[in-house]
C-alpha atoms as a PDB file:
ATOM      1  CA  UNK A   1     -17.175  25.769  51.677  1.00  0.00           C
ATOM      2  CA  UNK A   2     -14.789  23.920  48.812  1.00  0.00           C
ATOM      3  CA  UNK A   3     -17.422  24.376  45.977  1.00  0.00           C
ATOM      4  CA  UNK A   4     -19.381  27.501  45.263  1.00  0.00           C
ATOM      5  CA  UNK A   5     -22.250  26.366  44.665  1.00  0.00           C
ATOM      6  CA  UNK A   6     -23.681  29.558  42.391  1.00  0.00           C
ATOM      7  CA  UNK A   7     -20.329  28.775  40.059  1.00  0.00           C
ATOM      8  CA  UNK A   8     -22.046  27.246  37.533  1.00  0.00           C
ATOM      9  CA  UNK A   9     -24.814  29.570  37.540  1.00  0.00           C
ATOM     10  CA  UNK A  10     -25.137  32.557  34.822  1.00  0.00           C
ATOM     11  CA  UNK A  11     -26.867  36.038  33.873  1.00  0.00           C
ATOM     12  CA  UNK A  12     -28.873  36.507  31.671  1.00  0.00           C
ATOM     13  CA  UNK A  13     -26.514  37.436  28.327  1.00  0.00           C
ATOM     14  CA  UNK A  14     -26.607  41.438  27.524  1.00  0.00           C
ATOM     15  CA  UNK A  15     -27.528  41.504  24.069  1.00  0.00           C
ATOM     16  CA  UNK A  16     -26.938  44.869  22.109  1.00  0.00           C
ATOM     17  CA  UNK A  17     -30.266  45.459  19.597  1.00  0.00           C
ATOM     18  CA  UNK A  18     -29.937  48.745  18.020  1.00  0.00           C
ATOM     19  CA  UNK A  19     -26.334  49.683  16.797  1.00  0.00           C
ATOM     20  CA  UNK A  20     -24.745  53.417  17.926  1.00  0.00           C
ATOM     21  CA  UNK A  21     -24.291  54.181  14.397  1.00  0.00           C
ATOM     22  CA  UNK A  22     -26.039  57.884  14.647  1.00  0.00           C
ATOM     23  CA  UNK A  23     -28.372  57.923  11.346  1.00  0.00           C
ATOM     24  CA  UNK A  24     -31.127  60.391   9.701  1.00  0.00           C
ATOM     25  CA  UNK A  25     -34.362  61.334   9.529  1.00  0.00           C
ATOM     26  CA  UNK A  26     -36.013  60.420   5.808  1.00  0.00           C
ATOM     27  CA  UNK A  27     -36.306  64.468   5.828  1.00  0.00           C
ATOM     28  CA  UNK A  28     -32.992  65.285   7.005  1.00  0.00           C
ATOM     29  CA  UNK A  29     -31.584  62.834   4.305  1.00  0.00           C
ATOM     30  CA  UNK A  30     -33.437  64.403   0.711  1.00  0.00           C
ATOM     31  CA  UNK A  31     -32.207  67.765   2.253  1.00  0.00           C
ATOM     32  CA  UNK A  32     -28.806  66.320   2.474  1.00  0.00           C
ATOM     33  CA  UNK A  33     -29.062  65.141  -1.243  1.00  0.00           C
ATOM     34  CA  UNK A  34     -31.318  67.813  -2.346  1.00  0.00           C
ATOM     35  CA  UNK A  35     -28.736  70.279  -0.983  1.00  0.00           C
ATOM     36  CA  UNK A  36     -25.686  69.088  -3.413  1.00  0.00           C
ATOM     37  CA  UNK A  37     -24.777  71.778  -5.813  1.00  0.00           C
ATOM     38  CA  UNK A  38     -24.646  69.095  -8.870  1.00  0.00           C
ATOM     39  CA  UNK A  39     -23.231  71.745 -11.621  1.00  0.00           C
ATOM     40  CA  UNK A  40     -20.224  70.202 -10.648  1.00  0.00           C
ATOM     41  CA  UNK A  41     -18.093  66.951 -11.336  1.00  0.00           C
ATOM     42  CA  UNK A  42     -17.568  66.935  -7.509  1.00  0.00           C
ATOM     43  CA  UNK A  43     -21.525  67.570  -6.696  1.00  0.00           C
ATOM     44  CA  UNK A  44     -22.235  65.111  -9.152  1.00  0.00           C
ATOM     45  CA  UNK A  45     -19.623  62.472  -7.704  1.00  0.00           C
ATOM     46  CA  UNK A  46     -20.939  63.355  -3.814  1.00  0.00           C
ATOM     47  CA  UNK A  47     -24.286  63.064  -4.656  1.00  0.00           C
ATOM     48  CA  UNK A  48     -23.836  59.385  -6.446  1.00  0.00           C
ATOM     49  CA  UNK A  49     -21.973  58.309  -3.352  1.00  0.00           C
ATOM     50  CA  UNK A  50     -24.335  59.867  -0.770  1.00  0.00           C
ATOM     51  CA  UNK A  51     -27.305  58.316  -3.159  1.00  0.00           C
ATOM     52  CA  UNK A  52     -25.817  54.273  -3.707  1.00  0.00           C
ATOM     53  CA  UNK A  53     -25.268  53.936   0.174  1.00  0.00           C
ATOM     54  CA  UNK A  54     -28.628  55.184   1.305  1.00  0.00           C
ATOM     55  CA  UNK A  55     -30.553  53.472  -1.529  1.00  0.00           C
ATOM     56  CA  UNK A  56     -28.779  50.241  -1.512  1.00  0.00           C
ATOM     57  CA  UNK A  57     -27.663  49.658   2.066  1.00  0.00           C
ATOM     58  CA  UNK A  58     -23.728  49.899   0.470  1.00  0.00           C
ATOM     59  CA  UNK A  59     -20.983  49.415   3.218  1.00  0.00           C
ATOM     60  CA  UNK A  60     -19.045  52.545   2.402  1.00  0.00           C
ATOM     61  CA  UNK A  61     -15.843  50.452   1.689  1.00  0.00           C
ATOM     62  CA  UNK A  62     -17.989  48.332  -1.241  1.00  0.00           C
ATOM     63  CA  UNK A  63     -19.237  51.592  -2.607  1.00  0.00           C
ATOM     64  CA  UNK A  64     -15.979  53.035  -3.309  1.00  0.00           C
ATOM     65  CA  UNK A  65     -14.316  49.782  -4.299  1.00  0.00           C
ATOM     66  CA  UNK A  66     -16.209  49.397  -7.320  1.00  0.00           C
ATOM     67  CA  UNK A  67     -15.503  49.719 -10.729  1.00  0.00           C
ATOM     68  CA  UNK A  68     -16.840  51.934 -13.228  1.00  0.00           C
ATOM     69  CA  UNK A  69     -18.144  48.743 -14.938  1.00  0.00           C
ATOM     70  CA  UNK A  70     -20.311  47.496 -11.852  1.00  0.00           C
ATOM     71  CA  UNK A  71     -22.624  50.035 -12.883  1.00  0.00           C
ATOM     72  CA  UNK A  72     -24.464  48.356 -15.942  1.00  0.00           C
ATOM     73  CA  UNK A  73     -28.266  47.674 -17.108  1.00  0.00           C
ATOM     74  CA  UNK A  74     -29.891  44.458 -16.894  1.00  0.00           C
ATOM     75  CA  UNK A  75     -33.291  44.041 -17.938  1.00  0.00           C
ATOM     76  CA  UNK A  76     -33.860  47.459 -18.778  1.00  0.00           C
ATOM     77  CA  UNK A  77     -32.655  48.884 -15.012  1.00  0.00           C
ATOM     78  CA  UNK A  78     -29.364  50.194 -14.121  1.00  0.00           C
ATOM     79  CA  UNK A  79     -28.221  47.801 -11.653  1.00  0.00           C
ATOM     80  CA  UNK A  80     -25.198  47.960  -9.062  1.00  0.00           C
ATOM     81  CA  UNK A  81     -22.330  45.019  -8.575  1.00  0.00           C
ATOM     82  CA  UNK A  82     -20.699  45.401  -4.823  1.00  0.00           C
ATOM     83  CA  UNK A  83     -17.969  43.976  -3.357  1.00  0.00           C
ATOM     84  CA  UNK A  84     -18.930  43.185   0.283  1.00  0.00           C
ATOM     85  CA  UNK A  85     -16.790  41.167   2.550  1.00  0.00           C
ATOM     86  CA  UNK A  86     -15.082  38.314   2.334  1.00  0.00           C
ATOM     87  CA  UNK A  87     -14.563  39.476  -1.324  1.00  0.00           C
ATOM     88  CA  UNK A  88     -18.269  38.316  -1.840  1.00  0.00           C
ATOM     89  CA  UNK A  89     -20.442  40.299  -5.236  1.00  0.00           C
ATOM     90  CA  UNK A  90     -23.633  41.245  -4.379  1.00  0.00           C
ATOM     91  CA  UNK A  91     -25.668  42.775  -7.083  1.00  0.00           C
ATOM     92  CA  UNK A  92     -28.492  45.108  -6.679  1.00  0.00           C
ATOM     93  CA  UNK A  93     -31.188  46.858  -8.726  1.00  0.00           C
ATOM     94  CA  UNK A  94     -30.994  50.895  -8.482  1.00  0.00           C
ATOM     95  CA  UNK A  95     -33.761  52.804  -6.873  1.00  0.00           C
ATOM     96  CA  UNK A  96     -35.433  54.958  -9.387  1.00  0.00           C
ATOM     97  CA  UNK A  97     -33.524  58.282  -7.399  1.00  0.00           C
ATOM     98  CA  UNK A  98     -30.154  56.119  -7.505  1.00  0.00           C
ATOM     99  CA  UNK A  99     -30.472  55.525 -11.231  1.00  0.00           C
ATOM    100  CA  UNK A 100     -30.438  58.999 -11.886  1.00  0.00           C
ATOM    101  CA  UNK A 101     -27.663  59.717  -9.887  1.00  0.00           C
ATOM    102  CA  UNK A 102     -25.587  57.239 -11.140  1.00  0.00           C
ATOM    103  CA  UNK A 103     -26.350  58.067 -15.175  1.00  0.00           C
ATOM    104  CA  UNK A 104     -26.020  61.680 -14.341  1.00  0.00           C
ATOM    105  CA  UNK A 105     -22.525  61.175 -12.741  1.00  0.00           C
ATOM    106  CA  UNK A 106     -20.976  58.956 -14.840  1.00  0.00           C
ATOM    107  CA  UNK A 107     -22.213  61.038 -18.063  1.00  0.00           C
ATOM    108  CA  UNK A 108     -21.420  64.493 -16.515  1.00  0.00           C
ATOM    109  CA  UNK A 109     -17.754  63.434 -15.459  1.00  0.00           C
ATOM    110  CA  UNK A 110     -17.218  61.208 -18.973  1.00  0.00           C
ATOM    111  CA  UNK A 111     -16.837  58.125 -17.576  1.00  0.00           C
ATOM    112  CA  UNK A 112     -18.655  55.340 -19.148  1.00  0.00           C
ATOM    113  CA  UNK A 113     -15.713  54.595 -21.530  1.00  0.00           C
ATOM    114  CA  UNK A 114     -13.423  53.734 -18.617  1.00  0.00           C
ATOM    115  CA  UNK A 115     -14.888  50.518 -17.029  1.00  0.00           C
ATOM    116  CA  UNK A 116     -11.995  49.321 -15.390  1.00  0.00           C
ATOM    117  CA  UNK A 117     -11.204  52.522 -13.663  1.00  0.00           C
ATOM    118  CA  UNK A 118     -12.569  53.372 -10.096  1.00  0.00           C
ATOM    119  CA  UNK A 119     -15.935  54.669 -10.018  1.00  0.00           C
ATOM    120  CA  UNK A 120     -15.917  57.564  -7.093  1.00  0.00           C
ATOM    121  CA  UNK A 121     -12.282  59.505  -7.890  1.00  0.00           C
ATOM    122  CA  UNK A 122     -10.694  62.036  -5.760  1.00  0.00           C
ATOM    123  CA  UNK A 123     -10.281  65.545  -7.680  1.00  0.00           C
ATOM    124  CA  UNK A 124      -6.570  67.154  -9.154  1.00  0.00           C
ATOM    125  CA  UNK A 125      -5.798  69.764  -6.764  1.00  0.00           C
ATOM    126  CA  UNK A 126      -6.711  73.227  -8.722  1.00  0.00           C
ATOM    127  CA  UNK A 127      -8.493  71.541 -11.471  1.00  0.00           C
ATOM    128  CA  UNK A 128     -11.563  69.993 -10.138  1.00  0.00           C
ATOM    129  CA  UNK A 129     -11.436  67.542 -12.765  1.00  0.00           C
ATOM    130  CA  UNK A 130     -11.498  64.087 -11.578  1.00  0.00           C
ATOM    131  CA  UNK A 131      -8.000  61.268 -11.371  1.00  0.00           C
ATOM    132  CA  UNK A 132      -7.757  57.633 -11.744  1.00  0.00           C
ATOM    133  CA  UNK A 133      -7.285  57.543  -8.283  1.00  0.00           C
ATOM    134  CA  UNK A 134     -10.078  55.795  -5.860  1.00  0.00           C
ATOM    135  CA  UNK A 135     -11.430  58.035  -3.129  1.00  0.00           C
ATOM    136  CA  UNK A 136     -10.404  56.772  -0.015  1.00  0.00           C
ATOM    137  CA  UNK A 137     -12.757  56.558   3.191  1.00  0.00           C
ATOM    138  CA  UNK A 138     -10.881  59.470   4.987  1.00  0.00           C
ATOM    139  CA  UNK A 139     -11.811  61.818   1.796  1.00  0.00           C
ATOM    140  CA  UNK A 140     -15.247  60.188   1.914  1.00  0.00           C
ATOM    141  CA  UNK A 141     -15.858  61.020   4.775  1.00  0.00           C
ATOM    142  CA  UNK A 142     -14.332  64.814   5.246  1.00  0.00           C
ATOM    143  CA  UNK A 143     -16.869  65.349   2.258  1.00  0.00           C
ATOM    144  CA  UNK A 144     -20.131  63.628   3.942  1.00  0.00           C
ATOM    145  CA  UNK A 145     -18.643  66.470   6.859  1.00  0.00           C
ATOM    146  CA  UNK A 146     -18.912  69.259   4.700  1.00  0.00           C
ATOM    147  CA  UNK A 147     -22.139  68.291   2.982  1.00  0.00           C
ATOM    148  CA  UNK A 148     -24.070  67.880   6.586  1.00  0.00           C
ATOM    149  CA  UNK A 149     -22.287  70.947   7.618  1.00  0.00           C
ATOM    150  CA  UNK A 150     -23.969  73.024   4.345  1.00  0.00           C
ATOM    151  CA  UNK A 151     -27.025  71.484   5.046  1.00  0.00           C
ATOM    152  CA  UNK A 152     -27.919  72.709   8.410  1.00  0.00           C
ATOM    153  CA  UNK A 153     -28.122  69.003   9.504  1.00  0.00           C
ATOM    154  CA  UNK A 154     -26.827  69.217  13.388  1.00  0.00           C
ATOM    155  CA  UNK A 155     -26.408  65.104  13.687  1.00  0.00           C
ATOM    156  CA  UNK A 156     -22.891  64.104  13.452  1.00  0.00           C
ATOM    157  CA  UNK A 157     -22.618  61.153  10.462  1.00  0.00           C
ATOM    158  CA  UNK A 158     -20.182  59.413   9.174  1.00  0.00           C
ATOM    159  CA  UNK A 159     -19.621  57.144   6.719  1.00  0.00           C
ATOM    160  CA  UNK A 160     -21.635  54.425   7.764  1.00  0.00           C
ATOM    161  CA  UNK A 161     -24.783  56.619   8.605  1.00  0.00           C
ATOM    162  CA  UNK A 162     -26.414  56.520   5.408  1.00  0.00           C
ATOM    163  CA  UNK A 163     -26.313  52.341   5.559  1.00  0.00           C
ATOM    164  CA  UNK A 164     -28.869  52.797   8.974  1.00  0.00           C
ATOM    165  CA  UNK A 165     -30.550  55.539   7.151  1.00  0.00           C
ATOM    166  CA  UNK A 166     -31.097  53.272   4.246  1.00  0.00           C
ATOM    167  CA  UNK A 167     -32.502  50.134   6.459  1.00  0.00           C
ATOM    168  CA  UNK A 168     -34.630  52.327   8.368  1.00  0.00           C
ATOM    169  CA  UNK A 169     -36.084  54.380   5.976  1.00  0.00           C
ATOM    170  CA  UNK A 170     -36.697  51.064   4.053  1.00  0.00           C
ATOM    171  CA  UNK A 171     -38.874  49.093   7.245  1.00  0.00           C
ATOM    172  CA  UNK A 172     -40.330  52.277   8.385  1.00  0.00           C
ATOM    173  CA  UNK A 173     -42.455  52.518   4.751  1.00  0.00           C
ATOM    174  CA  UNK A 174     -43.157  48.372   5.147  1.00  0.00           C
ATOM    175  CA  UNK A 175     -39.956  46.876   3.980  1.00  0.00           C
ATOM    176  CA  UNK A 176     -39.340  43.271   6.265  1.00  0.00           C
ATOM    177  CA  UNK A 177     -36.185  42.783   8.123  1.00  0.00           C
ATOM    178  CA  UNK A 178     -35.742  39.331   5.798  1.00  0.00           C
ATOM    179  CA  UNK A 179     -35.259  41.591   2.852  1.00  0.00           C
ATOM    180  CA  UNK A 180     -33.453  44.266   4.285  1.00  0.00           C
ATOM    181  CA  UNK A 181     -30.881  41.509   5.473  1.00  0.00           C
ATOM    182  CA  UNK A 182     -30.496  40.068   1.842  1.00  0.00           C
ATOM    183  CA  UNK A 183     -30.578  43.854   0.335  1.00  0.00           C
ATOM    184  CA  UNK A 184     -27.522  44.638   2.937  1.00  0.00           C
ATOM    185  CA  UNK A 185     -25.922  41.157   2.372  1.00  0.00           C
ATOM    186  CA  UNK A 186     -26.207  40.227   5.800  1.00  0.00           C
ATOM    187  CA  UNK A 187     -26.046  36.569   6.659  1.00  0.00           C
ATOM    188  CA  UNK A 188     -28.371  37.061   9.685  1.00  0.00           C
ATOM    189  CA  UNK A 189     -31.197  39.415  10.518  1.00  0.00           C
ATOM    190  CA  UNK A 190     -29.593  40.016  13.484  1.00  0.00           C
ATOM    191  CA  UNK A 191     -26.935  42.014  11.853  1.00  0.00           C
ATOM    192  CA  UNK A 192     -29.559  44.197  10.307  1.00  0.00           C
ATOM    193  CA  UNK A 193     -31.267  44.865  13.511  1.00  0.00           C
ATOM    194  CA  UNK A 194     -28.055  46.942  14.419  1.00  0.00           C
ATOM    195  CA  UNK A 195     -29.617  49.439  11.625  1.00  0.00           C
ATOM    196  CA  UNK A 196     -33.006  49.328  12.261  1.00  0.00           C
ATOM    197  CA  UNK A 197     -33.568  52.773  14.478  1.00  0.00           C
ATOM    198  CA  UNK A 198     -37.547  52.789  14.077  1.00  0.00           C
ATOM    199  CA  UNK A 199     -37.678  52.887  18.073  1.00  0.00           C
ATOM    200  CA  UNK A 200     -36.137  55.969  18.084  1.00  0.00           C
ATOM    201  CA  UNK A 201     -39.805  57.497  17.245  1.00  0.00           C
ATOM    202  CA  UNK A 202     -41.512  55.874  19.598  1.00  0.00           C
ATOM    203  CA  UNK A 203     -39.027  56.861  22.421  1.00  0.00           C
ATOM    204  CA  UNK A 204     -39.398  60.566  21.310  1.00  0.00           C
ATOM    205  CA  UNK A 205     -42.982  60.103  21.391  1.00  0.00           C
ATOM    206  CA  UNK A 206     -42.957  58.847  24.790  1.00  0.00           C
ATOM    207  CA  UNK A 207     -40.542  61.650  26.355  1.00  0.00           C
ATOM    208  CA  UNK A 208     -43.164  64.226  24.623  1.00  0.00           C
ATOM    209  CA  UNK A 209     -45.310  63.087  27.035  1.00  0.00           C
ATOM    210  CA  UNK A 210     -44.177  64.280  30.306  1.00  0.00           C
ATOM    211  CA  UNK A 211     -45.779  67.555  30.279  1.00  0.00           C
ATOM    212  CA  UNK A 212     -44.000  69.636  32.891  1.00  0.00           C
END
């Protein structure tokens, strides 16, 4: 036969819906935050980081390329100014929780009259007094480590957990996948999608139900 005829024929196209970012439970993440020791420049710092990425759906590399001057009020709220990619500034209002965070941060570590300087620092070795130096992912991250590890929380997160924990949380309490996609500056809902782990409930549901 010189043609195949079932050449020009084709599957259906696998489409991935859920990302395999591994996020948490609303519970698991107030413990998380809740757990910080914040009588501390460092538990204050942790805490603000841990608290913009849930709350505002902050890539981890926007949160800790901003400035201490992209934390500023407008119209009475604190408000957030993010650097997303494609060098892109998307601005967001604070939760209530993430205002706090923020104020209590940047007055507890005597920031506000360094606006140009990074906002989340790394600490001087032996002083535990914060640099001018940006934290980098890799420290970001080997902290998130140690604060899940000191809060009992057995789920293995990264950095980019507390972005699906955000999302999910959000459209779990009502929150539509249009706004979640302009709150996470994504140019399609599809993107957001990735995040949204609400099925995860109903799948736990369902194996709960085979009662052998």
């Amino acid at each position: 036969m010189p043609v195949n005829p079932a050449a020009s024929v084709r599957g259906p196209a696998h489409i991935v819906r859920t990302g395999k970012t591994p996020v948490l439970a609303p519970a698991e993440a107030r413990a998380l935050l809740d757990g910080i020791d914040t009588g501390t420049v460092a538990g204050l710092r942790d805490r603000a980081l841990i608290g913009l990425m849930v709350y505002s759906f902050a890539r981890v590399g926007a949160a800790l390329g901003m400035a201490v001057g992209d934390v500023y009020v407008q119209n009475r709220r604190l408000w957030v100014r993010l650097a997303e990619k494609g060098g892109k500034a998307h601005a967001m209002p604070c939760h209530h929780n993430l205002e706090t965070y923020l104020a209590e941060y940047l007055d507890g570590a005597g920031l506000r009259d360094d606006p140009q300087g990074p906002l989340f620092r790394t600490l001087g070795r032996g002083t535990g007094r914060l640099t001018r130096t940006a934290l980098s992912q890799a420290n970001a991250w080997a902290m998130i480590d140690r604060r899940r590890t000191a809060a009992g929380i057995g789920t293995k997160i990264g950095n980019h957990s507390f972005r699906a924990t955000g999302i999910t949380a959000y459209l779990k309490n009502g929150g539509t996948l249009e706004n979640a996609a302009a709150m996470a500056n994504h140019a399609s809902t599809r993107t957001t999608q990735l995040y949204d782990h609400r099925h995860d409930d109903v799948t736990l549901d369902e194996v709960e139900r085979v009662g052998v």
